[in-house]
Protein backbone atom coordinates (compact mmCIF):
# COMPACT_ATOMS: atom_id res chain seq x y z
CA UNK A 1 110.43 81.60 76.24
CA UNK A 2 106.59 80.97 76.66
CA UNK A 3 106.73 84.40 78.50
CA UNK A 4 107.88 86.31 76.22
CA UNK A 5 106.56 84.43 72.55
CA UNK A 6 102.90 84.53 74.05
CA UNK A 7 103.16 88.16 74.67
CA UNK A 8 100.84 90.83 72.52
CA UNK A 9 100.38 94.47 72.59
CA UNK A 10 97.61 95.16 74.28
CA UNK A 11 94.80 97.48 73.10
CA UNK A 12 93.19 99.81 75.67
CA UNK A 13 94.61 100.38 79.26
CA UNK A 14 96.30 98.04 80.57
CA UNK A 15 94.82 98.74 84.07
CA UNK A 16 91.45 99.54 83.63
CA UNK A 17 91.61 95.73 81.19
CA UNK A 18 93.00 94.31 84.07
CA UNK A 19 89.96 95.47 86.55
CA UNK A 20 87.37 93.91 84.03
CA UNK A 21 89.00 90.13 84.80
CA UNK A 22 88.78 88.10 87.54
CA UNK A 23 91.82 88.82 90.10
CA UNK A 24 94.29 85.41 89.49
CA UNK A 25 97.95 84.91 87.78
CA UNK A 26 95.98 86.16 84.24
CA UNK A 27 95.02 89.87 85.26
CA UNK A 28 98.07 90.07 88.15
CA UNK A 29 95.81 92.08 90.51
CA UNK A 30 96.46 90.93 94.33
CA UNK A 31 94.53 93.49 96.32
CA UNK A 32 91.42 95.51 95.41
CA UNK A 33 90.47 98.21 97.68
CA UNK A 34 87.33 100.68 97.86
CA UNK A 35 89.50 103.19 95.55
CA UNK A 36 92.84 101.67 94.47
CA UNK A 37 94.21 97.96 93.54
CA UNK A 38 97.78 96.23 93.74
CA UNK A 39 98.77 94.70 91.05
CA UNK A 40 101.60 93.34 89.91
CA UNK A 41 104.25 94.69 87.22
CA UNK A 42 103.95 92.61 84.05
CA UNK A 43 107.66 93.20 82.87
CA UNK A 44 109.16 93.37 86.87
CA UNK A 45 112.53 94.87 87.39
CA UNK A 46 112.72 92.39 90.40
CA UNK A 47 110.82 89.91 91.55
CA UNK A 48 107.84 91.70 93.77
CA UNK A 49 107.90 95.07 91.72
CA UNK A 50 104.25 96.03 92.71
CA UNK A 51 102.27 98.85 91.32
CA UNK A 52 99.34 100.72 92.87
CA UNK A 53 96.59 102.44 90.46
CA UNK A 54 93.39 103.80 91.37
CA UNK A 55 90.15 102.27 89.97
CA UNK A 56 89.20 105.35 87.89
CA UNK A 57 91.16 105.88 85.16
CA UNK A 58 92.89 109.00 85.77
CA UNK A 59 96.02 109.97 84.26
CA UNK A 60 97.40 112.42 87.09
CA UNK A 61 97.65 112.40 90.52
CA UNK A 62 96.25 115.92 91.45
CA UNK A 63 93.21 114.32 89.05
CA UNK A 64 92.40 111.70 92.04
CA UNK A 65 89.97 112.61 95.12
CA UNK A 66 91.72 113.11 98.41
CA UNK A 67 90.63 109.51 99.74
CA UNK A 68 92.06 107.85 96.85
CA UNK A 69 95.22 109.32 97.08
CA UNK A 70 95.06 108.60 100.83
CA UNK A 71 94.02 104.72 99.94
CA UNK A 72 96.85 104.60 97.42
CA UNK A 73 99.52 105.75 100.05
CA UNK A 74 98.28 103.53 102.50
CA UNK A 75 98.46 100.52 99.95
CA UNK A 76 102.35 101.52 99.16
CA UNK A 77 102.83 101.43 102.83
CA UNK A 78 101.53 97.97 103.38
CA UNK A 79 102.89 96.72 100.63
CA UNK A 80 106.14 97.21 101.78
CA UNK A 81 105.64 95.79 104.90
CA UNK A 82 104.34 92.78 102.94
CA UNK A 83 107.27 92.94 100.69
CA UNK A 84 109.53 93.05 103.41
CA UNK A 85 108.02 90.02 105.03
CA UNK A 86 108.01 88.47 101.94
CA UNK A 87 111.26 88.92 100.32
CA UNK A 88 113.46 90.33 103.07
CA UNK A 89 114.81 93.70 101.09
CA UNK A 90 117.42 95.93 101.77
CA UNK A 91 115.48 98.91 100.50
CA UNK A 92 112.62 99.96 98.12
CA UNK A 93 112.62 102.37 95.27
CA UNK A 94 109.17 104.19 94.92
CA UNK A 95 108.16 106.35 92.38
CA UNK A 96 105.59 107.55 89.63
CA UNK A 97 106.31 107.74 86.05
CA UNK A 98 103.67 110.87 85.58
CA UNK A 99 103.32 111.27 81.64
CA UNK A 100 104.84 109.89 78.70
CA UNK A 101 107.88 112.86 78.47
CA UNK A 102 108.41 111.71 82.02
CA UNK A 103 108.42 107.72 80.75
CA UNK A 104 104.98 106.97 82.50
CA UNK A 105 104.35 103.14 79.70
CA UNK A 106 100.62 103.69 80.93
CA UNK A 107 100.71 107.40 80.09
CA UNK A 108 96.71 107.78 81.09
CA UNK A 109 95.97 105.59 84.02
CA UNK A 110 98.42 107.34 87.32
CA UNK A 111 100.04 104.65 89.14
CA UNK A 112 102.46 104.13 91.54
CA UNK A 113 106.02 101.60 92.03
CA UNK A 114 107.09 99.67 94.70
CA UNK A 115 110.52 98.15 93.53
CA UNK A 116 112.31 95.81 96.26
CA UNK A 117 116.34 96.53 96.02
CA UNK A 118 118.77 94.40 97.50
CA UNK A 119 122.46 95.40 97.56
CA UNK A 120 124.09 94.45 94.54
CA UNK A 121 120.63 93.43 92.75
CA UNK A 122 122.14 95.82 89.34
CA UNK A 123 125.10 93.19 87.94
CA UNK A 124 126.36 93.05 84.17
CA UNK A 125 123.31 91.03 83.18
CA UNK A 126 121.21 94.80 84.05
CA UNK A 127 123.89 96.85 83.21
CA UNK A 128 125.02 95.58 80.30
CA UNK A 129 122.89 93.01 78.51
CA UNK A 130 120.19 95.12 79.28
CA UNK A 131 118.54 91.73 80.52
CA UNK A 132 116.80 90.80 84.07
CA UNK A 133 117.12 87.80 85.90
CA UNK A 134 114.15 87.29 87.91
CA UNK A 135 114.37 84.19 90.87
CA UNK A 136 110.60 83.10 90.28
CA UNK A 137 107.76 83.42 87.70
CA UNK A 138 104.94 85.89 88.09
CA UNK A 139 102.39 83.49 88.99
CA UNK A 140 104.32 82.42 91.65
CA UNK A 141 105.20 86.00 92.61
CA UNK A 142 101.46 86.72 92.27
CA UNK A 143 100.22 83.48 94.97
CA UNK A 144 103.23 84.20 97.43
CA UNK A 145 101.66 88.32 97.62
CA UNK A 146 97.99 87.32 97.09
CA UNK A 147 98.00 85.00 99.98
CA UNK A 148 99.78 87.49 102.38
CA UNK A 149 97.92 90.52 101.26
CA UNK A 150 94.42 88.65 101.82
CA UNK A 151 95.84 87.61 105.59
C-alpha cells in the first residue's frame, strides 16, 4: 500500500528528473553510461523490467547520434545477459513505445524495454484483474541489478 498511496504525478520528464538525483532505490537508475542509462521501470510488468534512455532528452530514435544509439543497443544486450543471470528467464520482450498514438507514457524522452518473460508469467491476476504480482520490491530489484551491473 505504501507503494502505491505515496505515489504523485510527476511534473517534467520523468527521465531527465531521474538523471538530476543521485543513482539509489529513489531515482531507480542502475547504470550510467557516456550516452545512455539503465534504469529501472517504476510500474514493472515483471520483476527486472529495465528501460534504456539516452541522456539527452530526445523524443525519437532517428533524433539520437549514431554512438548513442550504438551505446543504447549495447546496454539492451548486456542487460539481458544480466537479466538472465539474474532471474533465469525463458525469454525477453523488447520494444519501444515511440509516441503517445503509439502508447510511448514518456512521449518526449525515446527509451527502450527489456521485459523478462517466463512461461506462464500472464495468469488471471494479468488477464483479468488487470493486476501484477511482482515476487520482490523495487529497491530490492534495484540492489540485486545495481550490484551485478557495476561487476
Amino acid at each position: 500500500m505504501k507503494y502505491i498511496e505515496n505515489h504523485a504525478k510527476e511534473t517534467g520528464c520523468v527521465f531527465c528528473n531521474a538523471l538530476q538525483r543521485e543513482d539509489g532505490a529513489e531515482n531507480l537508475i542502475v547504470l550510467r553510461g557516456q550516452r545512455a542509462f539503465v534504469i529501472l521501470n517504476k510500474f514493472p510488468y515483471t520483476s527486472g523490467h529495465l528501460m534504456v534512455a539516452p541522456l539527452a532528452h530526445c523524443a525519437t530514435l532517428e533524433g539520437l547520434d549514431p554512438e548513442t544509439r550504438a551505446e543504447m543497443m549495447e546496454l539492451v544486450s548486456h542487460c539481458i545477459v544480466i537479466l538472465r543471470q539474474l532471474y533465469t528467464p525463458q525469454g525477453f520482450n523488447l520494444g519501444a513505445n515511440i509516441g503517445e498514438a503509439a502508447g510511448a507514457g514518456v512521449p518526449g524522452h525515446i527509451h527502450l524495454h527489456i521485459v523478462p518473460r517466463w512461461n506462464g508469467d500472464t495468469n488471471f491476476m494479468s488477464a483479468i484483474g488487470e493486476v501484477r504480482v511482482l515476487p520482490e520490491s523495487l529497491e530490492q530489484t534495484h540492489a540485486r541489478i545495481r550490484q551485478t551491473l557495476q561487476k
